[in-house]
N, C-alpha and C. Protein backbone atom coordinates (compact mmCIF):
# COMPACT_ATOMS: atom_id res chain seq x y z
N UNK A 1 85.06 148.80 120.35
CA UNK A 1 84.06 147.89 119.84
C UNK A 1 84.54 147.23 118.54
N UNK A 2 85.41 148.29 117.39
CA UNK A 2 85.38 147.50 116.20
C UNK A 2 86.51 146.65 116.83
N UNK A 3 87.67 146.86 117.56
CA UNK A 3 88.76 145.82 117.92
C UNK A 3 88.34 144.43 118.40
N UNK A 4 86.91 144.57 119.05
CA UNK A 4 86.32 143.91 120.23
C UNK A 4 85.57 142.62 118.70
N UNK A 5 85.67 142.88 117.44
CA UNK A 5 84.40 142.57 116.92
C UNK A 5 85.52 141.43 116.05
N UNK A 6 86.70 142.56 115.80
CA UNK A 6 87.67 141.93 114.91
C UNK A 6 88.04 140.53 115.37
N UNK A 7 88.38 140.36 116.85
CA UNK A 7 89.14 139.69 117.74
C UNK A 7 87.87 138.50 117.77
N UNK A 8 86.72 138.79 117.76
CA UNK A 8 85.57 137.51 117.87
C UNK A 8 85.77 136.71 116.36
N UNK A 9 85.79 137.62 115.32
CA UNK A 9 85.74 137.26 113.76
C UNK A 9 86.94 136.47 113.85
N UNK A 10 88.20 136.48 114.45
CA UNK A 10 89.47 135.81 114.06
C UNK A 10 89.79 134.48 115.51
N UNK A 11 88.85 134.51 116.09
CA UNK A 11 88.79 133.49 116.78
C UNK A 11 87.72 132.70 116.49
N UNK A 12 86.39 132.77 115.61
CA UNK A 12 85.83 132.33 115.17
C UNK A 12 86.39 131.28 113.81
N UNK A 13 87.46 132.43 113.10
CA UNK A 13 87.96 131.80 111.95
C UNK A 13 88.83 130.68 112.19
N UNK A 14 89.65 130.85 113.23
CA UNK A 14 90.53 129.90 113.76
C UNK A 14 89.78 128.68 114.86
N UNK A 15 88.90 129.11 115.10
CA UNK A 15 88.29 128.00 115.68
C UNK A 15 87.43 126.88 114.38
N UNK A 16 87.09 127.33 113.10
CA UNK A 16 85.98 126.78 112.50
C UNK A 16 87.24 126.29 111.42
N UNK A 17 88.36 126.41 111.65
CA UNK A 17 89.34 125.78 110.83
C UNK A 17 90.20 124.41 111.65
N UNK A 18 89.50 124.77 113.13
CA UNK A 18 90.51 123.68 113.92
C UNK A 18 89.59 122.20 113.88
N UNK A 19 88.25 122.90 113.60
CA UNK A 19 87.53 121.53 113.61
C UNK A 19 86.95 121.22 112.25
N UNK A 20 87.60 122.22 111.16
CA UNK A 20 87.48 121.34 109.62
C UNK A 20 86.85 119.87 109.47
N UNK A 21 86.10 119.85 109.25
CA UNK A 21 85.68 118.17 109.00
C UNK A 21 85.97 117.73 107.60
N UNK A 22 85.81 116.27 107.35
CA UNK A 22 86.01 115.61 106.07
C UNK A 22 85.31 116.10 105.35
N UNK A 23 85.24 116.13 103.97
CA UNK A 23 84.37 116.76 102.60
C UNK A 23 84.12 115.84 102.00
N UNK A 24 82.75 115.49 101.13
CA UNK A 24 82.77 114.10 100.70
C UNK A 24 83.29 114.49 99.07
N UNK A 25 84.45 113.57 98.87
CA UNK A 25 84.79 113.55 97.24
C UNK A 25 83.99 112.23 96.77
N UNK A 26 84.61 112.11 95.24
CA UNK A 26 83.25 111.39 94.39
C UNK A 26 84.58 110.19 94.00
N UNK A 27 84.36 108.74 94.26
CA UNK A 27 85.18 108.16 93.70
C UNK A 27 84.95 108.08 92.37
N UNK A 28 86.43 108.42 91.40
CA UNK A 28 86.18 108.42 90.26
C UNK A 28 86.28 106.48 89.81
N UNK A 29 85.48 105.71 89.31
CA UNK A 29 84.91 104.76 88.98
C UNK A 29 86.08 104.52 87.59
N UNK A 30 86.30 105.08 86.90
CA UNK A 30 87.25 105.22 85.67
C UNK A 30 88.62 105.16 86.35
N UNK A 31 89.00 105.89 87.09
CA UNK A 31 90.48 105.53 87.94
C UNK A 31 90.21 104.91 89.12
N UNK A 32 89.56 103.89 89.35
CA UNK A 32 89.49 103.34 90.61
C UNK A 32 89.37 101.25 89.96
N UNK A 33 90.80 100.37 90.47
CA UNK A 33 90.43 99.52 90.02
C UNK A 33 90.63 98.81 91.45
N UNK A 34 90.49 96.75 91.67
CA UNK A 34 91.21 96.34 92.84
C UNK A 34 91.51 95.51 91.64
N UNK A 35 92.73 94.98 91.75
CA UNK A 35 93.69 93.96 91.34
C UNK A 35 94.14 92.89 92.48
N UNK A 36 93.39 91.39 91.92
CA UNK A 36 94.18 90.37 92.98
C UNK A 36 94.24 89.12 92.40
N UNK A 37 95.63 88.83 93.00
CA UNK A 37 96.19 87.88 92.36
C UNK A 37 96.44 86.63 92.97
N UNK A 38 96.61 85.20 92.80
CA UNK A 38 96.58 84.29 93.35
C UNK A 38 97.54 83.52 92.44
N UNK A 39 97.96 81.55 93.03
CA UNK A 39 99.05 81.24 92.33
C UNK A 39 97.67 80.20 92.06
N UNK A 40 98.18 79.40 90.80
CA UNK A 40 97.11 78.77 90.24
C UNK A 40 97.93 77.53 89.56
N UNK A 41 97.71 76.78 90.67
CA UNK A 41 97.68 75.15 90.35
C UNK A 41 99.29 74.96 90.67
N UNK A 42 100.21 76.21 91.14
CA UNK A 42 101.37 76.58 91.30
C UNK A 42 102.11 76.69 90.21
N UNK A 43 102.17 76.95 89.06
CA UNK A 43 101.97 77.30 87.85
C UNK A 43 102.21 78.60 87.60
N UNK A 44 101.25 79.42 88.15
CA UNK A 44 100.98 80.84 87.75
C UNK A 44 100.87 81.31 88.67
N UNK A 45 101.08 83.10 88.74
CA UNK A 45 100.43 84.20 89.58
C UNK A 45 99.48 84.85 88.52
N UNK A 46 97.95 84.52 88.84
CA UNK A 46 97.29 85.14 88.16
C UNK A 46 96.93 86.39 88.73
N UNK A 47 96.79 87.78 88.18
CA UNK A 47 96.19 88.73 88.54
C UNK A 47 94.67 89.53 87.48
N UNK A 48 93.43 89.17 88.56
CA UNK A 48 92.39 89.74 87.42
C UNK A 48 91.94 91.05 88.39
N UNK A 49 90.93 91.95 88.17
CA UNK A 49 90.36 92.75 88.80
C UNK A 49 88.99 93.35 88.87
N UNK A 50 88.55 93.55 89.95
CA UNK A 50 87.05 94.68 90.12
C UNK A 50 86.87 95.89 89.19
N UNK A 51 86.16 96.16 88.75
CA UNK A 51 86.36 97.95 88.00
C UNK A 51 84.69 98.09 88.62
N UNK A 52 84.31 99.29 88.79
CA UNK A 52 83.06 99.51 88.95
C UNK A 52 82.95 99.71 90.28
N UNK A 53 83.73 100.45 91.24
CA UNK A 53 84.08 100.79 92.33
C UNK A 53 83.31 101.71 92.85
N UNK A 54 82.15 102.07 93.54
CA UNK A 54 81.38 103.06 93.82
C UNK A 54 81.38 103.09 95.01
N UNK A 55 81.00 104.71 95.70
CA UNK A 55 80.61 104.84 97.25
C UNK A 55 80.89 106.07 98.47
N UNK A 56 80.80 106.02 99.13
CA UNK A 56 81.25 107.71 100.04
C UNK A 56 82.31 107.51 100.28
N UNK A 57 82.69 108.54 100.13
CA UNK A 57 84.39 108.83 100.59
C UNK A 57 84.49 110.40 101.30
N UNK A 58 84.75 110.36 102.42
CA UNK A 58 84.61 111.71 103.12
C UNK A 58 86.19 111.54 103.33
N UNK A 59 86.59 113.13 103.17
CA UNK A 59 88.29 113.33 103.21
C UNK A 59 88.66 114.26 103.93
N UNK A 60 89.31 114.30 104.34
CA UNK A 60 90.27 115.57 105.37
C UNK A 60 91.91 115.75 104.74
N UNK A 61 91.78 116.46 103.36
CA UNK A 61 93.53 116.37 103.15
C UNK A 61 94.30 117.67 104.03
N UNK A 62 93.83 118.07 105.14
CA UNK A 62 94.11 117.84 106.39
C UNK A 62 94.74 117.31 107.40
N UNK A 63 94.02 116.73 107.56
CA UNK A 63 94.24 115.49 108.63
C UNK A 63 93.53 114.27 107.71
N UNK A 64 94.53 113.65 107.07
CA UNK A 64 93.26 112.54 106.68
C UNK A 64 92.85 111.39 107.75
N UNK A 65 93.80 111.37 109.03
CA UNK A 65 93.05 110.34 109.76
C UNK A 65 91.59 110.57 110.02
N UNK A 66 91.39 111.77 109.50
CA UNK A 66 89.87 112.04 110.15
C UNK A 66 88.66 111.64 108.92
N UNK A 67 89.74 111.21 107.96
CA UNK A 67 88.31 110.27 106.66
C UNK A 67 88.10 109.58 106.94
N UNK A 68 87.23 109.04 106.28
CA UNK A 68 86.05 107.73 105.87
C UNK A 68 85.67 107.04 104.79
N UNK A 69 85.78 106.19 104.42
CA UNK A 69 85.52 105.55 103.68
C UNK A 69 84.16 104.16 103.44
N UNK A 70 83.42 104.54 102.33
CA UNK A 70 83.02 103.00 102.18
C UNK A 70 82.41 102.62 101.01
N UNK A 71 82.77 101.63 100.78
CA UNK A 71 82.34 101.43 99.18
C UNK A 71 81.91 100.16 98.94
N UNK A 72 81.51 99.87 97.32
CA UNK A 72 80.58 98.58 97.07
C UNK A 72 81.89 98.03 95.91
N UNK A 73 81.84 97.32 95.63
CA UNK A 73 82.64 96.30 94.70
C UNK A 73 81.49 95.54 94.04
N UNK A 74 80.81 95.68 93.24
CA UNK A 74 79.95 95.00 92.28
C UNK A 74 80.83 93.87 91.67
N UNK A 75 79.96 92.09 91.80
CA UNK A 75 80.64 91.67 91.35
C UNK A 75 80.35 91.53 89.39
N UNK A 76 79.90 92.12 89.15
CA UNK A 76 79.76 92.28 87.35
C UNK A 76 80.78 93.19 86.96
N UNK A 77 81.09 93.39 88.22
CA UNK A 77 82.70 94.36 87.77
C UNK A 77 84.12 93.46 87.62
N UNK A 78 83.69 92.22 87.87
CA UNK A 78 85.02 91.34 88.09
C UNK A 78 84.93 91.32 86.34
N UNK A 79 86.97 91.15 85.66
CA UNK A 79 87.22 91.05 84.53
C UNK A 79 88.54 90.19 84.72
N UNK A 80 88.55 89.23 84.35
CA UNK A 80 89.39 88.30 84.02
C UNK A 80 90.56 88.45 82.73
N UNK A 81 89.53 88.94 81.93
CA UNK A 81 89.75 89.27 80.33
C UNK A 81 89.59 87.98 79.49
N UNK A 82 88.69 86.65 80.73
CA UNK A 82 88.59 85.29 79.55
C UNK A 82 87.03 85.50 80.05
N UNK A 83 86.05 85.67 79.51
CA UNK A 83 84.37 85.79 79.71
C UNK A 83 84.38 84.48 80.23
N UNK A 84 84.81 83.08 80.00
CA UNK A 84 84.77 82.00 80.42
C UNK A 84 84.73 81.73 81.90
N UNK A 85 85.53 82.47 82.44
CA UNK A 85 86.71 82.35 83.61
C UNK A 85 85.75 83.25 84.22
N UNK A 86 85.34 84.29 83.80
CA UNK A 86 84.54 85.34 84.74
C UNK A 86 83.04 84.95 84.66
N UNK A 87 82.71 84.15 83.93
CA UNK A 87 81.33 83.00 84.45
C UNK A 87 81.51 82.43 85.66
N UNK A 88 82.44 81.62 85.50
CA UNK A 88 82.65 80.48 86.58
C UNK A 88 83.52 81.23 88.15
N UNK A 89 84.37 82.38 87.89
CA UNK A 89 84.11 83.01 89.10
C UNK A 89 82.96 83.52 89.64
N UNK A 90 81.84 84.32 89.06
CA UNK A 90 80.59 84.25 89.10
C UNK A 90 79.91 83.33 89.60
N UNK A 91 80.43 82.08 89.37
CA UNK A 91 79.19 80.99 89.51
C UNK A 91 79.17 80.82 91.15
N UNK A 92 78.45 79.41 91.78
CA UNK A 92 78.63 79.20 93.18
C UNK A 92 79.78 78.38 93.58
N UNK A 93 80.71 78.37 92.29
CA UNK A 93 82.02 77.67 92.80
C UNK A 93 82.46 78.56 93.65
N UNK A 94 82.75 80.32 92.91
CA UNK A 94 82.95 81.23 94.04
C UNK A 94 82.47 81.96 94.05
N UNK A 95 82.21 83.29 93.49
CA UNK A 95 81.59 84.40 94.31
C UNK A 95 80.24 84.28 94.86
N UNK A 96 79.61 83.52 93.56
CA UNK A 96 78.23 83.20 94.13
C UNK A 96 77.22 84.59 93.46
N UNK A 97 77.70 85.39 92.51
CA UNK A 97 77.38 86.55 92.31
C UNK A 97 76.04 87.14 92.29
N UNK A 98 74.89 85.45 92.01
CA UNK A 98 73.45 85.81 91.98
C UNK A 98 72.86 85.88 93.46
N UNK A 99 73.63 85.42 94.10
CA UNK A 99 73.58 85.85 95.83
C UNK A 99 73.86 86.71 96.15
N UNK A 100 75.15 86.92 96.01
CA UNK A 100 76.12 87.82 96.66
C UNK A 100 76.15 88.94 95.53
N UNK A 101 75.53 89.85 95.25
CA UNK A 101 75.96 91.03 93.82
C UNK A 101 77.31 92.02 94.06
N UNK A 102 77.50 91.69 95.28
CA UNK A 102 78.31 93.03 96.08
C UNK A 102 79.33 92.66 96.94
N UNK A 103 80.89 93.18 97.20
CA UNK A 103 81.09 92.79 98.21
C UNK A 103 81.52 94.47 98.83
N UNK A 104 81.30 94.69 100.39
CA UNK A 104 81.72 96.38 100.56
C UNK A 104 82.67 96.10 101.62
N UNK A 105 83.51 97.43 101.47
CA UNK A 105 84.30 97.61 102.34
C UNK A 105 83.63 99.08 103.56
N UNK A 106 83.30 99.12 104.90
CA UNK A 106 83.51 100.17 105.67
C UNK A 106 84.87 100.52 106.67
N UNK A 107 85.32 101.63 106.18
CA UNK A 107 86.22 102.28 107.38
C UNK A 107 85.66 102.29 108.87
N UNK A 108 86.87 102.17 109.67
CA UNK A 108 86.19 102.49 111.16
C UNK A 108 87.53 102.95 111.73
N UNK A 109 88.42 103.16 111.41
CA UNK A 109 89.54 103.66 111.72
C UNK A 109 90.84 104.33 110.82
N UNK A 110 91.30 105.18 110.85
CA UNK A 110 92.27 105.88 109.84
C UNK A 110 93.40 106.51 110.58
N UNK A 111 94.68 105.67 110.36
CA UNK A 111 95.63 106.01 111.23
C UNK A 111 96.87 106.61 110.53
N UNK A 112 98.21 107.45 110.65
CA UNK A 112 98.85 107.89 109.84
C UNK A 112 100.25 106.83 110.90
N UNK A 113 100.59 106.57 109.46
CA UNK A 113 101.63 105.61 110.10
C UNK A 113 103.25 105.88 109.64
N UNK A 114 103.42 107.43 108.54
CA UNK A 114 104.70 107.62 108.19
C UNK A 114 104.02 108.76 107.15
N UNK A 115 105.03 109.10 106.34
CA UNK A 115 105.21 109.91 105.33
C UNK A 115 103.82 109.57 104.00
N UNK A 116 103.12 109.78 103.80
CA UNK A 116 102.27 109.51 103.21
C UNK A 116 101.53 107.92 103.28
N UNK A 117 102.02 107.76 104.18
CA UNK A 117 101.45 106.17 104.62
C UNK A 117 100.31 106.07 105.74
N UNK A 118 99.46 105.35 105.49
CA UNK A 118 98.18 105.38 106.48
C UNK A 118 97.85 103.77 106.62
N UNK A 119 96.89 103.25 107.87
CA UNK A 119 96.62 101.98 107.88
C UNK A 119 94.85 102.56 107.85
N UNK A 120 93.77 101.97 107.03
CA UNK A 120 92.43 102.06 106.83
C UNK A 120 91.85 100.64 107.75
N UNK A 121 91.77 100.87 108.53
CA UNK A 121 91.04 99.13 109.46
C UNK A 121 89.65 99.62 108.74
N UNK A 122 88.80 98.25 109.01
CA UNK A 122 87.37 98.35 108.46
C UNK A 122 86.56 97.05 108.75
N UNK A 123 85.51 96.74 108.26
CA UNK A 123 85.15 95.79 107.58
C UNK A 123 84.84 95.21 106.26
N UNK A 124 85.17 93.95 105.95
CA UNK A 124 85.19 93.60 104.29
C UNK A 124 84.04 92.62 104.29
N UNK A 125 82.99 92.77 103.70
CA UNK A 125 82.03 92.06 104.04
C UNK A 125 81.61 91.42 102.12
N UNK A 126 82.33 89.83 102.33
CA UNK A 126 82.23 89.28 101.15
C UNK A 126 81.87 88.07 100.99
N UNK A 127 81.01 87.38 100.23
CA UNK A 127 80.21 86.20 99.99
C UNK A 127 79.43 85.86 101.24
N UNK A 128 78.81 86.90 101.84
CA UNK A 128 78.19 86.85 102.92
C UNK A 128 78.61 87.30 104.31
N UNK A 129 80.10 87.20 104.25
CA UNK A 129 80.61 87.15 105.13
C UNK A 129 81.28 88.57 105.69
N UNK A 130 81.19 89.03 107.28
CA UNK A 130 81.85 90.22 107.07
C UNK A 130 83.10 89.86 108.31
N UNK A 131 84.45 90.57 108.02
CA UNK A 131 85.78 90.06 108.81
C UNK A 131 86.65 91.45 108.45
N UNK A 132 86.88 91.79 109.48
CA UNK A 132 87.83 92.91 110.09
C UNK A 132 89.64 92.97 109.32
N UNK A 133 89.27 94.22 108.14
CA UNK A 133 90.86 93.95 107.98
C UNK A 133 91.40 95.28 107.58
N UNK A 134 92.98 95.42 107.64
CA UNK A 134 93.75 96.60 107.65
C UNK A 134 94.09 96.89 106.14
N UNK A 135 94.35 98.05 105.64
CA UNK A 135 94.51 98.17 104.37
C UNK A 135 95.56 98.53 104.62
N UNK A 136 96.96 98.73 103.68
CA UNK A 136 98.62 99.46 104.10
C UNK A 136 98.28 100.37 102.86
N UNK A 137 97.86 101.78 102.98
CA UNK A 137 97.89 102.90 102.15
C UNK A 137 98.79 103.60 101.75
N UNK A 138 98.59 103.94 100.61
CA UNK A 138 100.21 104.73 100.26
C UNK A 138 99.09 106.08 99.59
N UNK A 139 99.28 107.77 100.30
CA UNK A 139 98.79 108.68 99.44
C UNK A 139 99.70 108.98 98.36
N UNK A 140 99.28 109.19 97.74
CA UNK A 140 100.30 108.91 96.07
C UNK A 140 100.09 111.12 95.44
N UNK A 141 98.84 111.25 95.96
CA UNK A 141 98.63 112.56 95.66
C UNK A 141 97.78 113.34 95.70
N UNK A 142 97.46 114.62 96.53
CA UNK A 142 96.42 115.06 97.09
C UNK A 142 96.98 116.87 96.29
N UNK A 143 95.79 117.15 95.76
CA UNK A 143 95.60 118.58 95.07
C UNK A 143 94.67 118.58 94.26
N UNK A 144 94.97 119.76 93.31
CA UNK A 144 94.17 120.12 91.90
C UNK A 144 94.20 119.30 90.95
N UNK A 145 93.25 118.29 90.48
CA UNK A 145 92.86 117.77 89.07
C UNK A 145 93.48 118.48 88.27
N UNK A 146 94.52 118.04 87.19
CA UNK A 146 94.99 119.37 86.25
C UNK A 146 93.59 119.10 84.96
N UNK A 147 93.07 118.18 85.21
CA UNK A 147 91.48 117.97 83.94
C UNK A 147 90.63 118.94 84.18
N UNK A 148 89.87 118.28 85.34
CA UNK A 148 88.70 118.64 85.97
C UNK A 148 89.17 120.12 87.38
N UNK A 149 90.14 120.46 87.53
CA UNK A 149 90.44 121.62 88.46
C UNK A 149 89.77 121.70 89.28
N UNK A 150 89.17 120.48 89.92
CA UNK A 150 88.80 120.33 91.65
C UNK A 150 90.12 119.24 92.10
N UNK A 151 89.94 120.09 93.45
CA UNK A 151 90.51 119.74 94.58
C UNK A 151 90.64 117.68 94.67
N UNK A 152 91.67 117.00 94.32
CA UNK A 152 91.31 115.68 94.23
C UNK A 152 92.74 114.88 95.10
N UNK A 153 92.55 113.27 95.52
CA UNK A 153 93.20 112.93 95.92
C UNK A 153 93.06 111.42 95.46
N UNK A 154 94.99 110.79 95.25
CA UNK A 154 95.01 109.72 94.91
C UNK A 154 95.47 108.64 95.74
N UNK A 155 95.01 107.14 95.85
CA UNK A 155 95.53 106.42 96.95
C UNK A 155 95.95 104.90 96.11
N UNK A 156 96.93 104.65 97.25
CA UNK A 156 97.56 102.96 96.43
C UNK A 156 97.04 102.34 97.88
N UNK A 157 96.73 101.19 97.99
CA UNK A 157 96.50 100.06 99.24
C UNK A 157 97.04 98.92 98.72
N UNK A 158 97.09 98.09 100.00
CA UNK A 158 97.39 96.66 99.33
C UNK A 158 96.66 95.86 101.03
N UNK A 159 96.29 94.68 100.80
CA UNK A 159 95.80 93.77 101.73
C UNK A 159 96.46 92.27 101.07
N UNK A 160 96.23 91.26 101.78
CA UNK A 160 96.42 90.03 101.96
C UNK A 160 95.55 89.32 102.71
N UNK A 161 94.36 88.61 102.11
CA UNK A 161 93.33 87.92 102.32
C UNK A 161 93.32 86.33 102.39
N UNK A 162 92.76 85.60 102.95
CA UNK A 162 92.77 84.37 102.75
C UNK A 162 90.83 84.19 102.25
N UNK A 163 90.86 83.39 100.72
CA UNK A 163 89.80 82.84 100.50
C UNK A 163 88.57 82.01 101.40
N UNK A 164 89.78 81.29 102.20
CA UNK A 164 88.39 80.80 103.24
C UNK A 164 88.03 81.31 104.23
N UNK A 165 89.02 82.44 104.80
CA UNK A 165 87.71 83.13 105.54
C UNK A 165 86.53 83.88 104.97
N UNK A 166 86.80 83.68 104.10
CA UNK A 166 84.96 84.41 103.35
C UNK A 166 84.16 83.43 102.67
N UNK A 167 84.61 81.84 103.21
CA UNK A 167 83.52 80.70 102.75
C UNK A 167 83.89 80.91 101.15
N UNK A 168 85.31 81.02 100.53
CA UNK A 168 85.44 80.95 99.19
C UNK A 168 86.32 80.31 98.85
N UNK A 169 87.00 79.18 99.69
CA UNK A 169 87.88 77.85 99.94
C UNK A 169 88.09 76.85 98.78
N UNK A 170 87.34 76.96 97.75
CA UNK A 170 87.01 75.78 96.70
C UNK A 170 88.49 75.95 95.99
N UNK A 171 89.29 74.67 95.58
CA UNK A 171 90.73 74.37 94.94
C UNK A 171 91.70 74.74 95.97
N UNK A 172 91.29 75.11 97.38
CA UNK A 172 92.50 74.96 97.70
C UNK A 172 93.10 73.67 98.38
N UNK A 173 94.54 73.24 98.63
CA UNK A 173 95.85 74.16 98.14
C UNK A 173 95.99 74.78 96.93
N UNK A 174 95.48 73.74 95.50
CA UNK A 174 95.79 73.98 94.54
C UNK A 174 95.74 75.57 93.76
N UNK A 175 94.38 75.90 94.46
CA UNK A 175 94.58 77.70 93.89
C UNK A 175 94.47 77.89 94.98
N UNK A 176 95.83 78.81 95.50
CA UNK A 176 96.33 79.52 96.44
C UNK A 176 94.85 80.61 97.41
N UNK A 177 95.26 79.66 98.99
CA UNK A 177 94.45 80.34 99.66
C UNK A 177 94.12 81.88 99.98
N UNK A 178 95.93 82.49 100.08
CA UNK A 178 96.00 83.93 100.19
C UNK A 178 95.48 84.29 98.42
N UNK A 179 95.22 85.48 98.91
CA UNK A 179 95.14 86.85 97.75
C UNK A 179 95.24 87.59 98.33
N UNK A 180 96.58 87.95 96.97
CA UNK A 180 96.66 89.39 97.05
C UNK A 180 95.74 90.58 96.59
N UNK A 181 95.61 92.00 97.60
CA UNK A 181 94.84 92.78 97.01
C UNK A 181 95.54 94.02 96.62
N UNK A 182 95.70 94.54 95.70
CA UNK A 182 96.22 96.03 95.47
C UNK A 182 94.79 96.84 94.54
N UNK A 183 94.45 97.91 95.52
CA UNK A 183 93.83 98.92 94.94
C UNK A 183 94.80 100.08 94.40
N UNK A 184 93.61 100.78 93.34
CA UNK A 184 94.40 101.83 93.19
C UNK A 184 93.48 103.23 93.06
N UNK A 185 93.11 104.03 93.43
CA UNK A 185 91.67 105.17 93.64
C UNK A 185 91.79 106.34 93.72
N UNK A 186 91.04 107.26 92.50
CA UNK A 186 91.63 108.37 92.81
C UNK A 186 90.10 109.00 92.76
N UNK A 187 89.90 109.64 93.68
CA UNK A 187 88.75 110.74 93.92
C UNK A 187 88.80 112.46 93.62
N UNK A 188 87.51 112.81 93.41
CA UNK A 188 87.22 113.99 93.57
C UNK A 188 86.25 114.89 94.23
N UNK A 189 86.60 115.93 94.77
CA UNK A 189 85.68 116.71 95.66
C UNK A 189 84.68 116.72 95.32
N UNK A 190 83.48 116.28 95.47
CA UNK A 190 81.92 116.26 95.26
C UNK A 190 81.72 117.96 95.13
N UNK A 191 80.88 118.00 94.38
CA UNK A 191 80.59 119.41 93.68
C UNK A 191 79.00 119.76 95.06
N UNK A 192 79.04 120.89 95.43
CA UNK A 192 78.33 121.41 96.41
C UNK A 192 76.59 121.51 95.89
């Protein structure tokens, strides 16, 4: 009987480890920026960014194909570093921000594509608009916070967007249709 009891306990354990699910960590908002850059008037590569990055993040450092992701991009988070410039992106030339306050991203797929490399498909749903796109992930680092000593994980992405598919077309050619996107996000295990 006790052999009989042991053998249920260690197939139980190994079974409730094979189907581990994601854990939700907390995006840290302080290490989480998007940076994107465009050419301007052909002149420049400007790069400004989002800060204020909030939202669920369920993880499997595991298996991370088996996370999730989704988050909000507030646009009062956009910083230029000219207040001028981040009016008038604001305005309805583009973001439209008293419309639009938000733009989010949802996961719907998480694929492992190499050595710490993953593709995040989703939807990006911005200035109204929502359109299907791939993120190219780089995990940069998954463990112990040496600060905070929870369990945490860090990620690099990058995308390549075009302005008018999200009805945000205004100056082009002159300011470059693509943008570039590079995130950079590092989370932590949500406290129980």
């Amino acid at each position: 009987m006790f052999k009989r009891s042991l053998l249920v306990l260690a197939l139980g354990l190994i079974s409730a480890s094979a189907f581990a699910k994601a854990v939700p960590y907390d995006i840290d908002a302080n290490h989480t920026q998007i940076n994107f850059s465009y050419r301007h008037f052909g002149f420049s590569d400007i790069t400004d960014r989002f800060m204020q990055v909030s939202g669920v993040f369920n993880f499997d450092p595991a298996d991370p194909t088996k996370s999730s992701i989704e988050v909000s991009i507030p646009m009062a988070g956009l910083s230029t570093g000219v207040p001028k410039l981040d009016e008038h992106l604001r305005s309805p030339d583009f973001f439209d921000a008293e419309k639009f306050p938000a733009a989010t991203f949802k996961s719907s797929k998480v694929e492992a594509v190499g050595a710490n490399q993953l593709k995040v498909s989703g939807d990006l749903t911005l200035h109204g608009v929502t359109k299907p796109v791939v993120l190219d992930v780089v995990v940069n680092k998954i463990g112990e916070h040496p600060m905070t000593k929870v369990p945490s994980a860090g990620f690099d992405a990058n995308v390549i967007l075009k302005r008018s598919d999200f009805g945000l077309g205004n100056y082009v050619p002159a300011v470059s249709d693509e943008v570039k996107l590079q995130i950079t996000m590092e989370a932590h295990q949500a406290k129980p």
